[in-house]
C-alpha atoms as a PDB file:
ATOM      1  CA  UNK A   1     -17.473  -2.413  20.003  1.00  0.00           C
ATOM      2  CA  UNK A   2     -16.722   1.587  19.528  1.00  0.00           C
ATOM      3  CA  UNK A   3     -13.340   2.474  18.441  1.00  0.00           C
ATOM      4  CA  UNK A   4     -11.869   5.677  17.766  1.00  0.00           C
ATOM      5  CA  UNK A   5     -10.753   6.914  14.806  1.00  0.00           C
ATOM      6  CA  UNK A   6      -6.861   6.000  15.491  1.00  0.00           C
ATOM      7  CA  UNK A   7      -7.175   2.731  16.994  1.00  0.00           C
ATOM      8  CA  UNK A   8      -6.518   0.962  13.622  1.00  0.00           C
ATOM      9  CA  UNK A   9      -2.986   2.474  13.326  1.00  0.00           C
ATOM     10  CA  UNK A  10      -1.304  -0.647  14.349  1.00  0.00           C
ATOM     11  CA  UNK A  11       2.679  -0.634  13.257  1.00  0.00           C
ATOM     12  CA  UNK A  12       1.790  -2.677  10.424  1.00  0.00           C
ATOM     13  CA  UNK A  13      -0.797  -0.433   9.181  1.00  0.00           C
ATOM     14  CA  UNK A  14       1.821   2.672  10.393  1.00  0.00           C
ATOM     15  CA  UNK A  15       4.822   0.954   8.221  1.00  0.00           C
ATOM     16  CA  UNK A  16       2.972   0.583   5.260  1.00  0.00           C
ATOM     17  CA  UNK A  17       0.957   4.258   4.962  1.00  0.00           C
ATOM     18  CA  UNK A  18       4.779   5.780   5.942  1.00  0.00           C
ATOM     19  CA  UNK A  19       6.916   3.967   3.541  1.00  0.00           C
ATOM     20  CA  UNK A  20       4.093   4.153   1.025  1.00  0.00           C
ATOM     21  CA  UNK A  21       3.920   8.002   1.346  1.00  0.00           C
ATOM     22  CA  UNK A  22       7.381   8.086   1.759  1.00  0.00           C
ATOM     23  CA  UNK A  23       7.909   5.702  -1.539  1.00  0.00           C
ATOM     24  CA  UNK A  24       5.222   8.168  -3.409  1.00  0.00           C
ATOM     25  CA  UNK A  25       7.449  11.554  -2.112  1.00  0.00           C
ATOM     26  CA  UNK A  26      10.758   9.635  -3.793  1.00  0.00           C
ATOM     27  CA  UNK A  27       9.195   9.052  -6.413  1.00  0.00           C
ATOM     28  CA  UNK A  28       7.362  11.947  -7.264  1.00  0.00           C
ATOM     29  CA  UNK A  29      10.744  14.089  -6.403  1.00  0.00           C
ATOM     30  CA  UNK A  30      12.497  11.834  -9.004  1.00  0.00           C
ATOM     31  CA  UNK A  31       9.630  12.237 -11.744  1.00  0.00           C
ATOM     32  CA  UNK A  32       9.494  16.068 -11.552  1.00  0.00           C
ATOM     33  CA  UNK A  33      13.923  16.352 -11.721  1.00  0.00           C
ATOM     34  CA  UNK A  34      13.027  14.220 -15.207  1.00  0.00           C
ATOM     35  CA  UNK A  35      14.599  10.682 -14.545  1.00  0.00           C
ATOM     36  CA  UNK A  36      13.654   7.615 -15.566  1.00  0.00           C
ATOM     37  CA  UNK A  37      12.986   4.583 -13.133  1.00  0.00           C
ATOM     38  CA  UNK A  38      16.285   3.467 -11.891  1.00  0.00           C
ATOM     39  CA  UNK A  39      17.767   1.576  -8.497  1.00  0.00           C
ATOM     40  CA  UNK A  40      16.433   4.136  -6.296  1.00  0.00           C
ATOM     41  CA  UNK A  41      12.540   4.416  -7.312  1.00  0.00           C
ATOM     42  CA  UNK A  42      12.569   0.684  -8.354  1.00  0.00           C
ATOM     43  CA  UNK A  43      13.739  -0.563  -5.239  1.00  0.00           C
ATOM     44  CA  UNK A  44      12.121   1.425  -2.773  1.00  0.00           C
ATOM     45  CA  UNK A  45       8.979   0.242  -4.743  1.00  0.00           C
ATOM     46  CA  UNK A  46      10.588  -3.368  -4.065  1.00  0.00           C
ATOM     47  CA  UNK A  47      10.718  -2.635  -0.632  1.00  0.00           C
ATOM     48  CA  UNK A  48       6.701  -1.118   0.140  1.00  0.00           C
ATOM     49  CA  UNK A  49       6.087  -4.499  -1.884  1.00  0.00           C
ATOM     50  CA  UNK A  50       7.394  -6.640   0.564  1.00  0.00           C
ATOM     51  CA  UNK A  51       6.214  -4.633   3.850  1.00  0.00           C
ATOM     52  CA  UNK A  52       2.209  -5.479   1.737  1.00  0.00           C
ATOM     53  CA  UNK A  53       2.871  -8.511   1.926  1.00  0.00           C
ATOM     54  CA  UNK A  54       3.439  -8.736   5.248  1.00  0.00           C
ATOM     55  CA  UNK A  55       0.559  -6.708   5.705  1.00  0.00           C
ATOM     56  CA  UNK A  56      -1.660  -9.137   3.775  1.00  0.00           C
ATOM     57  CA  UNK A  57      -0.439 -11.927   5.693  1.00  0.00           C
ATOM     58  CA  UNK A  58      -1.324 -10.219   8.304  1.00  0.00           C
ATOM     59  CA  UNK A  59      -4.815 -10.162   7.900  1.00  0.00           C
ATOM     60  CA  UNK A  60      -4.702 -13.335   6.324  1.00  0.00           C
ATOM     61  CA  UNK A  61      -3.023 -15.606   9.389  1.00  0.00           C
ATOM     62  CA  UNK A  62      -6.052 -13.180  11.856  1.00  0.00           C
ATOM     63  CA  UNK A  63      -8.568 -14.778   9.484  1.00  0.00           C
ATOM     64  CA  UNK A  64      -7.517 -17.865   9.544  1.00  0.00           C
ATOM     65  CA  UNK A  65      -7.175 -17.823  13.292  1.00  0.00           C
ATOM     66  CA  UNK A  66     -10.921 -17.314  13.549  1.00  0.00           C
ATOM     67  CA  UNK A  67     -10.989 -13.417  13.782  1.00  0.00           C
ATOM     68  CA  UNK A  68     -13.283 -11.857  11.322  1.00  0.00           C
ATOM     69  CA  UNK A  69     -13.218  -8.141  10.545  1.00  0.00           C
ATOM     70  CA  UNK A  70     -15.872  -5.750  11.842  1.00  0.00           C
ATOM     71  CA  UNK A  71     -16.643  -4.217   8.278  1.00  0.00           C
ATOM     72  CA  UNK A  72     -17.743  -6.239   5.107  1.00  0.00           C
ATOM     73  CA  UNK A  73     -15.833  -9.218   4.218  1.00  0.00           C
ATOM     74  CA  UNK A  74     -15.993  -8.776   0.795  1.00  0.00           C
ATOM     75  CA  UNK A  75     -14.924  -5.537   1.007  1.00  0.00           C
ATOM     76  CA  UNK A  76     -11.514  -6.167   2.933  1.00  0.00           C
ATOM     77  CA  UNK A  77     -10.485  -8.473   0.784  1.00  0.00           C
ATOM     78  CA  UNK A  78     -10.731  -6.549  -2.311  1.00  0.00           C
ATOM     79  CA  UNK A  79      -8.409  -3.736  -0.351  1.00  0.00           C
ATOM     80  CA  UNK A  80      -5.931  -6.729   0.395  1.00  0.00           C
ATOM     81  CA  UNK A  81      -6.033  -7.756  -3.312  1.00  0.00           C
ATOM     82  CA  UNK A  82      -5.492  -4.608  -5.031  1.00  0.00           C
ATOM     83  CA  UNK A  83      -2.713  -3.226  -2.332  1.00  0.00           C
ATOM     84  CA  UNK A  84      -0.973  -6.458  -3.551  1.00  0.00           C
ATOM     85  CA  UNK A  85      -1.251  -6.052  -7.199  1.00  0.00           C
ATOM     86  CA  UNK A  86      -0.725  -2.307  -6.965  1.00  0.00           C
ATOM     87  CA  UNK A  87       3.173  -1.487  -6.586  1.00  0.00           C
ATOM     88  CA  UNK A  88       3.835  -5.095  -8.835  1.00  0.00           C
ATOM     89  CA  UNK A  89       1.636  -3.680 -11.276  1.00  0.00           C
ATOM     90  CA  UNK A  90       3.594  -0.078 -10.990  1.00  0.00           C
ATOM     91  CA  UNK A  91       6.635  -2.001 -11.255  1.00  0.00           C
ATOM     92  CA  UNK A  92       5.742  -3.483 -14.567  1.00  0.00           C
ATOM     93  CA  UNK A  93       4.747  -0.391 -16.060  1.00  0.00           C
ATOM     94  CA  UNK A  94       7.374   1.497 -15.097  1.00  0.00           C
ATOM     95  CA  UNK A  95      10.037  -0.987 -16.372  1.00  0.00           C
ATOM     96  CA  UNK A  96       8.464  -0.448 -20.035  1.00  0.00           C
ATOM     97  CA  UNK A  97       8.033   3.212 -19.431  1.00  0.00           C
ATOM     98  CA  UNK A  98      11.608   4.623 -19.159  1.00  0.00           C
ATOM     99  CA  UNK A  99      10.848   8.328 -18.552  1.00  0.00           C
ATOM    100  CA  UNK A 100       9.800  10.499 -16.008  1.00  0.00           C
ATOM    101  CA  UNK A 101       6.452   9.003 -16.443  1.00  0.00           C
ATOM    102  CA  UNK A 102       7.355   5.470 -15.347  1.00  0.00           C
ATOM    103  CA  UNK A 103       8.480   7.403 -11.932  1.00  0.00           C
ATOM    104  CA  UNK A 104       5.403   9.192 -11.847  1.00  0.00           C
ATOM    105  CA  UNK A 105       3.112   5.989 -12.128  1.00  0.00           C
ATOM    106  CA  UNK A 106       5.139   4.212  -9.462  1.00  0.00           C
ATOM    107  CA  UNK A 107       4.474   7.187  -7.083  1.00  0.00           C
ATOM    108  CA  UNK A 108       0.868   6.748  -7.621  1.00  0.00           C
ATOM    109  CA  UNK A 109       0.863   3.466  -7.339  1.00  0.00           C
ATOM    110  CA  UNK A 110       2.497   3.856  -3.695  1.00  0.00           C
ATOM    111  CA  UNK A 111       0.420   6.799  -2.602  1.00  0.00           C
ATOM    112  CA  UNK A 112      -2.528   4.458  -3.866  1.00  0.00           C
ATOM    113  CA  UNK A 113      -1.342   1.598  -1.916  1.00  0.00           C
ATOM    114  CA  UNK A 114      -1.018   3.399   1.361  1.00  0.00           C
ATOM    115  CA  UNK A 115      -4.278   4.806   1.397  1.00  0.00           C
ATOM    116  CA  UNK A 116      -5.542   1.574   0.539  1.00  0.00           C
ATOM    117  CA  UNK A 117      -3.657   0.293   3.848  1.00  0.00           C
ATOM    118  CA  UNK A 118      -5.349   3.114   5.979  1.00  0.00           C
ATOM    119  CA  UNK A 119      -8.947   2.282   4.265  1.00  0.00           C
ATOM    120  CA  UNK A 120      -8.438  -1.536   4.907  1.00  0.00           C
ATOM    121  CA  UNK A 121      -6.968  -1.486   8.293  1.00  0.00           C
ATOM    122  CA  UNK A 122     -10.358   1.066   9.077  1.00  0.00           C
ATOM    123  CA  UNK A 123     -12.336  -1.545   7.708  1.00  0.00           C
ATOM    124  CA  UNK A 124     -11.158  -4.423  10.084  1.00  0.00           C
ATOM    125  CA  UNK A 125     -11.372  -2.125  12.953  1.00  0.00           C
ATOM    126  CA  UNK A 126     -15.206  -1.031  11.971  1.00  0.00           C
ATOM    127  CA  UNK A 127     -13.945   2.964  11.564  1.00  0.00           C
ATOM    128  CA  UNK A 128     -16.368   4.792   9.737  1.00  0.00           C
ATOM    129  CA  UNK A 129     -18.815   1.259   9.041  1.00  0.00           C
END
């Protein structure tokens, strides 16, 4: 099976690099004007939380329907596991950490995340194996 290098970009994998980049950007922007974490930053972070899941789930209901990914296993899975825990993680942190560096750690975790999409969405598709 030969793929090119965009034919993983399927809208779920599209939705969750953009709003994760997009999330990071916010964030980031928010960090460097010196706020804390607040409605904005937490719930956009909220929101590229629920579009992983569905992203997960994603991969999860193709599994279970008998299609297998063209990369390791293994190595999927530990993608879809840490793109979960991620932005929750973030979340956490940033709740305890109210300064400019709670913003800053949730924009990491969302640039993280969405690269993480990318790498794992490659990985199904074989990109780069």
């Amino acid at each position: 099976m030969s793929t090119t290098t965009t034919d993983y970009l399927d809208p779920w994998t599209t939705l969750c690099l953009t709003l994760g980049l997009l999330v990071a950007a916010v964030c980031v922007i928010a960090g460097l004007r010196g706020h804390a974490p607040g409605r904005v930053t937490m719930g956009a972070t909220l929101l590229l939380q629920a579009a992983l899941i569905g992203f997960v789930l994603r991969y999860l209901l193709a599994s279970l329907g008998g299609q297998s990914p063209v990369g390791p296993g293994w190595e999927l899975w530990a993608y879809l596991v840490t793109i979960l825990m991620l932005p929750a993680l973030g979340l956490l942190w940033a709740r305890d950490e109210q300064s400019r560096w709670g913003v800053l750690v949730l924009a990491v975790a969302a640039f993280v995340a969405a690269v993480m999409c990318a790498r794992a969405a490659q990985i199904w598709a074989g990109v780069g194996m």
